[in-house]
C-alpha atoms as a PDB file:
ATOM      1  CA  UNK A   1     -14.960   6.387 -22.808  1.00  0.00           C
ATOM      2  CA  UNK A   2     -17.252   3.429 -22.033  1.00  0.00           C
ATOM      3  CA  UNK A   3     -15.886   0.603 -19.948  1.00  0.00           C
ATOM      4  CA  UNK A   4     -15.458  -2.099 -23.224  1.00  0.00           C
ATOM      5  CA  UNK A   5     -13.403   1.157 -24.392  1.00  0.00           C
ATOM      6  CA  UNK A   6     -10.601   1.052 -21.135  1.00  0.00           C
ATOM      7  CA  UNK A   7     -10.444  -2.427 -21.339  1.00  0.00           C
ATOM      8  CA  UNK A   8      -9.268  -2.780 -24.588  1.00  0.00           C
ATOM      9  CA  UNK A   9      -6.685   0.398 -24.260  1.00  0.00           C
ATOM     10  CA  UNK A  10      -5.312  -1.536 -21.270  1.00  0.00           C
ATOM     11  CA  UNK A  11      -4.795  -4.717 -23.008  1.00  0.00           C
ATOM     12  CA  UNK A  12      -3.224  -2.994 -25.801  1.00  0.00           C
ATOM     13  CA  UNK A  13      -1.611  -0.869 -23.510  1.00  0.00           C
ATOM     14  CA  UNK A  14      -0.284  -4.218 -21.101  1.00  0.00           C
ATOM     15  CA  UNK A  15       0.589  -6.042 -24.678  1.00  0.00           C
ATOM     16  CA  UNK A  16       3.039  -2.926 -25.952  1.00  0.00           C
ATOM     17  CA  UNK A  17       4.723  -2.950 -22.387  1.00  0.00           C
ATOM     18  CA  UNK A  18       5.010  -6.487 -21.984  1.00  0.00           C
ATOM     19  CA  UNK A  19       6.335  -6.940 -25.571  1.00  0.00           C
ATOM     20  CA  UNK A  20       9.273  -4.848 -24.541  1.00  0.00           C
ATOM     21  CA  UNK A  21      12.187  -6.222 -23.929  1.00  0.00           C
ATOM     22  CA  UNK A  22      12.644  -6.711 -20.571  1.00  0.00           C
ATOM     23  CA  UNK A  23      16.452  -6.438 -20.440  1.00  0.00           C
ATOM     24  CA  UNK A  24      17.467  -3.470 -17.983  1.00  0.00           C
ATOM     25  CA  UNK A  25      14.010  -2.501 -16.207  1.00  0.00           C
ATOM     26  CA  UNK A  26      14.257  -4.051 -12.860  1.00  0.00           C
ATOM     27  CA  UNK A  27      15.096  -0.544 -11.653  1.00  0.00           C
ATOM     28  CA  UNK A  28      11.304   0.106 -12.767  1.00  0.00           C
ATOM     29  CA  UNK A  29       9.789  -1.943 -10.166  1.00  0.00           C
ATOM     30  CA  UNK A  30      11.900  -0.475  -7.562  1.00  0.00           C
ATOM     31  CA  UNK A  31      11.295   2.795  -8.363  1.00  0.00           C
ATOM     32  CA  UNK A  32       7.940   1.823  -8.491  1.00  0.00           C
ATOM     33  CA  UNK A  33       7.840   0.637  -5.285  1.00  0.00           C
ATOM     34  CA  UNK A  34       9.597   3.248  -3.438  1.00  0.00           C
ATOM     35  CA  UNK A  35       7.456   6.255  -4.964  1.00  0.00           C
ATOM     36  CA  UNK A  36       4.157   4.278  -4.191  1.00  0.00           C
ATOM     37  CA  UNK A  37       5.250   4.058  -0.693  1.00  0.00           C
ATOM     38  CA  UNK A  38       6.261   7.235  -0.529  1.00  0.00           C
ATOM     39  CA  UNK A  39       2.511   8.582  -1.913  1.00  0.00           C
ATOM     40  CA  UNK A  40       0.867   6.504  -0.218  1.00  0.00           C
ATOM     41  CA  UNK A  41       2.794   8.113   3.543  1.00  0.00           C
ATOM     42  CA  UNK A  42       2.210  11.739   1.865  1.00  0.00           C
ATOM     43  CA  UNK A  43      -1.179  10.880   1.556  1.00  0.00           C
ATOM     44  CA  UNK A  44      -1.958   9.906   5.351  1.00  0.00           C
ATOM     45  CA  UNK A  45      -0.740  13.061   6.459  1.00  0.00           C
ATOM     46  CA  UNK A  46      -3.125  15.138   3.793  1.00  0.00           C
ATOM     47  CA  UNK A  47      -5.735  12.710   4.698  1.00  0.00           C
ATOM     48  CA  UNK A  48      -5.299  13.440   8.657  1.00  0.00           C
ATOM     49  CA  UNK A  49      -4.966  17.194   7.839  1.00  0.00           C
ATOM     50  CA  UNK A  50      -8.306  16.988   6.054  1.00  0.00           C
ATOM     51  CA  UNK A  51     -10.119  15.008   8.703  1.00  0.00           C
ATOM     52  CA  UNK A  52      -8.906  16.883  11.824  1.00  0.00           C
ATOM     53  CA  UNK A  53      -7.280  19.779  10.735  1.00  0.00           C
ATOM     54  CA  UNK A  54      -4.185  19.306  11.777  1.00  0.00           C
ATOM     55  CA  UNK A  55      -0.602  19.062   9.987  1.00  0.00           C
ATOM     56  CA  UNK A  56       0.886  15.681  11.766  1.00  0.00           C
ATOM     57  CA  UNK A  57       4.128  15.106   9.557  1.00  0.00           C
ATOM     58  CA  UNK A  58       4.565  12.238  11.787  1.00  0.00           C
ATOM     59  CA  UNK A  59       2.512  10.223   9.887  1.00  0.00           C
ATOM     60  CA  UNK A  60       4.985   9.291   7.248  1.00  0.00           C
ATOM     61  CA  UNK A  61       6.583   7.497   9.430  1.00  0.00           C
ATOM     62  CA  UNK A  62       3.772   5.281  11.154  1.00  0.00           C
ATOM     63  CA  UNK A  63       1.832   1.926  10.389  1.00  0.00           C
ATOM     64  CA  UNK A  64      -2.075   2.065   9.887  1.00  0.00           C
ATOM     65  CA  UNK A  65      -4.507   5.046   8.219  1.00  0.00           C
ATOM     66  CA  UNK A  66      -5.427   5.679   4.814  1.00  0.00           C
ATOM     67  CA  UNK A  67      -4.578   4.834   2.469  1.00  0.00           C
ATOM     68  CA  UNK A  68      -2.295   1.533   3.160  1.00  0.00           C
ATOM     69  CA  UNK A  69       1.033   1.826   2.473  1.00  0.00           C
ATOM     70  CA  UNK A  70       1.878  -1.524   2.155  1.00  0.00           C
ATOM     71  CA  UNK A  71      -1.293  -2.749  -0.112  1.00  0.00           C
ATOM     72  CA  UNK A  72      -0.290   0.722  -2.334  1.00  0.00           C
ATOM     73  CA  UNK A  73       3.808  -0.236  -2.350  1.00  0.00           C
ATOM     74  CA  UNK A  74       3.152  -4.215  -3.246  1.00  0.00           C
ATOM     75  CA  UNK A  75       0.169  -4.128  -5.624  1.00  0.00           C
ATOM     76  CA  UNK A  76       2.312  -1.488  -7.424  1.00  0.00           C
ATOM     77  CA  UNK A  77       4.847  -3.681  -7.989  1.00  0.00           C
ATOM     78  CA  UNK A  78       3.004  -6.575  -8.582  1.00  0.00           C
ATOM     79  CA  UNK A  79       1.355  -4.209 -11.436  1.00  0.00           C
ATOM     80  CA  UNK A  80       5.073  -3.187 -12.767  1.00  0.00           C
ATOM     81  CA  UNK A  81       6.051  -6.941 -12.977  1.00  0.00           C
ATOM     82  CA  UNK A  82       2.678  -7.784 -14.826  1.00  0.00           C
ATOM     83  CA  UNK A  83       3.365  -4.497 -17.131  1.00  0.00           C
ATOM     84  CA  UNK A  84       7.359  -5.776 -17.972  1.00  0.00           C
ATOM     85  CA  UNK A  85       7.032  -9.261 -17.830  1.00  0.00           C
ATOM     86  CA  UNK A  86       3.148 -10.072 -18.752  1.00  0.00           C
ATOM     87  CA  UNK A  87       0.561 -10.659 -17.032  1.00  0.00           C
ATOM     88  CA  UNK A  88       0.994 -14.477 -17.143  1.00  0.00           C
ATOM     89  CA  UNK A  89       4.266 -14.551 -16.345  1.00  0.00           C
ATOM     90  CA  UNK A  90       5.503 -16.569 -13.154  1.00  0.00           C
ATOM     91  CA  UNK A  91       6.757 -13.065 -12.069  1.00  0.00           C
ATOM     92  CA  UNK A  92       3.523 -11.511 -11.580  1.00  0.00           C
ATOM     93  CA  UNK A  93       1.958 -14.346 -10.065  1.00  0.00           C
ATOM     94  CA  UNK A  94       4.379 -14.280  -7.627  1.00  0.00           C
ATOM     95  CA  UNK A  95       4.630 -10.603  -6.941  1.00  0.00           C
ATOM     96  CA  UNK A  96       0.385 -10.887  -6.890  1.00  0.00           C
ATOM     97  CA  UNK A  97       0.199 -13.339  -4.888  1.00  0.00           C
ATOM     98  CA  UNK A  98       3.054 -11.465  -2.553  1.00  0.00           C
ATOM     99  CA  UNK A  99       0.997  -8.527  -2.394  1.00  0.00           C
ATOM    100  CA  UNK A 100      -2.268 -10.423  -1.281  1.00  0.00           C
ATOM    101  CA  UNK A 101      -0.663 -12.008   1.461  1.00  0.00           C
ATOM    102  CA  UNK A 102       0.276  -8.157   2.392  1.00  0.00           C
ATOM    103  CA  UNK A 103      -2.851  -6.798   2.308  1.00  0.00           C
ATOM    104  CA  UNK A 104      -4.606  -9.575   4.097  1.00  0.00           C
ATOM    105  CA  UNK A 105      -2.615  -9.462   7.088  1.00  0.00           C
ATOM    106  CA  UNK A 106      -2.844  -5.448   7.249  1.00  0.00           C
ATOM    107  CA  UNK A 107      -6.647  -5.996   7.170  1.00  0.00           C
ATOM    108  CA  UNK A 108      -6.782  -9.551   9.275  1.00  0.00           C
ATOM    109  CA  UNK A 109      -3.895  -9.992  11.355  1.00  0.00           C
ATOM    110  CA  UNK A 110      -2.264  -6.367  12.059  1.00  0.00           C
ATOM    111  CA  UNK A 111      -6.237  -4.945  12.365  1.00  0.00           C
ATOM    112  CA  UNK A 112      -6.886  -7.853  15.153  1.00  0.00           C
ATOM    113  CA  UNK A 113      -3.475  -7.046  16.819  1.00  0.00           C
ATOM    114  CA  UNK A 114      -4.388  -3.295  16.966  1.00  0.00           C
ATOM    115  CA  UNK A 115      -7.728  -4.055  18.528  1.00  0.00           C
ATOM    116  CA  UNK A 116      -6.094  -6.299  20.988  1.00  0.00           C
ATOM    117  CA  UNK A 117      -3.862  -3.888  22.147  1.00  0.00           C
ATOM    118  CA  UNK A 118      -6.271  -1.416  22.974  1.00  0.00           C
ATOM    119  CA  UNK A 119      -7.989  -3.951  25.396  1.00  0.00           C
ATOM    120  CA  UNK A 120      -4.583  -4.696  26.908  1.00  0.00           C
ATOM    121  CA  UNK A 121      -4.080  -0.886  27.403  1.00  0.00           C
ATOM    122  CA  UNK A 122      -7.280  -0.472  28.865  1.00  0.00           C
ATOM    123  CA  UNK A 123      -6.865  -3.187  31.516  1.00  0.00           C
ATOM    124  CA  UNK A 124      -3.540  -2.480  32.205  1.00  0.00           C
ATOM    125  CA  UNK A 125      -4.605   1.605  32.897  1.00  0.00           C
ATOM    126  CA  UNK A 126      -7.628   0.537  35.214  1.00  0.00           C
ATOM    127  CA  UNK A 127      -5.507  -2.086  37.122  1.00  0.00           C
ATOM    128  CA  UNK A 128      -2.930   0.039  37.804  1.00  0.00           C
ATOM    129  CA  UNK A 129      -4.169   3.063  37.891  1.00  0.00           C
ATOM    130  CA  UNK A 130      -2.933   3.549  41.632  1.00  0.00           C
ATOM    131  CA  UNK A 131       0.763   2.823  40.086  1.00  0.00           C
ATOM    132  CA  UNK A 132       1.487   5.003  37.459  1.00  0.00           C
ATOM    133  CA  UNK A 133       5.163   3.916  36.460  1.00  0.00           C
ATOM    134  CA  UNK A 134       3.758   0.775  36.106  1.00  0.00           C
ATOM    135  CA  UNK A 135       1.310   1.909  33.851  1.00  0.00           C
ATOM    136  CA  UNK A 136       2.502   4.632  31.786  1.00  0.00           C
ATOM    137  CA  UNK A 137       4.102   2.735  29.082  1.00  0.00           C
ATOM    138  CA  UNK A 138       1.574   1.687  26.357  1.00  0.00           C
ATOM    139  CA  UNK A 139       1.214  -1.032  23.643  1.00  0.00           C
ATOM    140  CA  UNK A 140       0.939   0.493  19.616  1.00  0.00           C
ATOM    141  CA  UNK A 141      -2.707   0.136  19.170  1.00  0.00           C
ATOM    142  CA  UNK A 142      -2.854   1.644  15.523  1.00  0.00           C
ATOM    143  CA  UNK A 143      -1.417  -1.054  13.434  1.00  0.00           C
ATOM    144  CA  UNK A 144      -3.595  -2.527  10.612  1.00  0.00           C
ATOM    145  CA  UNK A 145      -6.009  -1.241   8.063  1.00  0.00           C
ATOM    146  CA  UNK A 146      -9.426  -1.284   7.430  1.00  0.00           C
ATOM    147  CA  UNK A 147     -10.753  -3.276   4.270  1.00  0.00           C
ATOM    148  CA  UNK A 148     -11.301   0.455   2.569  1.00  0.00           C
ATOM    149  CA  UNK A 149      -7.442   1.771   3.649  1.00  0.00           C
ATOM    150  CA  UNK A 150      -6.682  -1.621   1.791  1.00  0.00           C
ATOM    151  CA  UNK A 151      -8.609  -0.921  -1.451  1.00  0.00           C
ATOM    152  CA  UNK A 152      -7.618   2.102  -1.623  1.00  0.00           C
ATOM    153  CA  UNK A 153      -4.129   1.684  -1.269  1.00  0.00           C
ATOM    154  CA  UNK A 154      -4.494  -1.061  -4.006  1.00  0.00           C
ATOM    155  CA  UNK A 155      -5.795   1.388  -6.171  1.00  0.00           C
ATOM    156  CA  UNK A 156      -3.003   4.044  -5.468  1.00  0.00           C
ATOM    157  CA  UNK A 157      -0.803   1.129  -6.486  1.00  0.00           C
ATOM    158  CA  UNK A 158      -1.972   0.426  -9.556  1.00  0.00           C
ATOM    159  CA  UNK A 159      -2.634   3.801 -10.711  1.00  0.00           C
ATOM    160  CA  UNK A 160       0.856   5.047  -9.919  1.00  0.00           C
ATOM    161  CA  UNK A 161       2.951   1.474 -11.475  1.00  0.00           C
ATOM    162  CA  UNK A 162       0.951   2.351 -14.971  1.00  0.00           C
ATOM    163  CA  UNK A 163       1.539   5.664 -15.114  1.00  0.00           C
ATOM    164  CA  UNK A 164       5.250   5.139 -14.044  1.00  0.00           C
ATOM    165  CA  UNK A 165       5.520   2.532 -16.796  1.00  0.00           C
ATOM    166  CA  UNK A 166       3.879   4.112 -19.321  1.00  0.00           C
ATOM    167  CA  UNK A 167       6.263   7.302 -19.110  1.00  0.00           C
ATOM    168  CA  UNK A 168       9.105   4.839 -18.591  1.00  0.00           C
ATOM    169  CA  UNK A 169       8.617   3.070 -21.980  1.00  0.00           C
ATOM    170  CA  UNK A 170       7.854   6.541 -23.788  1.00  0.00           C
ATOM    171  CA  UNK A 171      11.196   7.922 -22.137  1.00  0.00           C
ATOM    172  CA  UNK A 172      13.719   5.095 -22.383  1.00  0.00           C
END
């Protein structure tokens, strides 16, 4: 299937979904979000256990790594409003630019913070190094993403709110 080919099976495809009704399929969009969230957690610890070789199940419950949770969760449901409402509708273009805002702060802002708190951690170990209790407690330093972590949780977004919509208007 060429690439003229996709496009025109996901107009048609965005057309047949957005000509439903909307009536009743809020619940999409938070079901929607939730599972892409919930992928996107599972797929941090598979990615960790591929990289290192190690099973750390407490990654589903931590910021930062691949892929983005937060990109995957919001551009999911900005794809789930686009695929109920239209993809003109004031809806998406909210929920889009929602999830843009999102991912450029886990890339800009929450990155920078990250970076800055591995400096702080670093001072504060070599300046009290002869104190211990004073420097034993440490700042988060993994909180942000990388530009690819973002994509890719984009991507994991989008993928999962058309498939989930697609089954959702063949099933209700």
């Amino acid at each position: 299937m060429d690439f003229t080919s996709l496009l025109v099976l996901a107009d048609t495809t965005a057309m047949s979904l957005a000509d439903t009704p909307p009536d009743h399929r809020g619940w999409q969009v938070i079901v929607v979000s939730f599972i892409c969230s919930f992928v996107a957690q599972f797929l941090k610890i598979v990615y960790k256990l591929i990289r290192t070789g190690h099973l750390d199940l407490r990654m589903m419950a931590r910021t930062g790594g691949m892929p983005s949770s937060h990109s995957c969760t919001t551009m999911g449901m900005a794809t789930s409003v686009g695929l109920i409402e239209g993809f003109d509708s004031v809806s998406f273009a909210i929920a889009l630019c929602l999830a843009c805002i999102v991912m450029y702060d886990a890339a800009g802002v929450r990155r920078t913070v990250g970076l800055q708190a591995k400096v702080l951690n670093h001072m504060v170990e070599e300046l009290f190094s002869e104190h211990p209790h004073i420097s034993s407690e440490r700042i988060k330093e993994f909180l942000g993403h990388t530009p690819i972590e973002v994509f890719v949780g984009a991507a994991i977004g989008i993928v999962i709110a058309w498939s989930f919509n697609l089954w959702a208007i063949q099933r209700f």
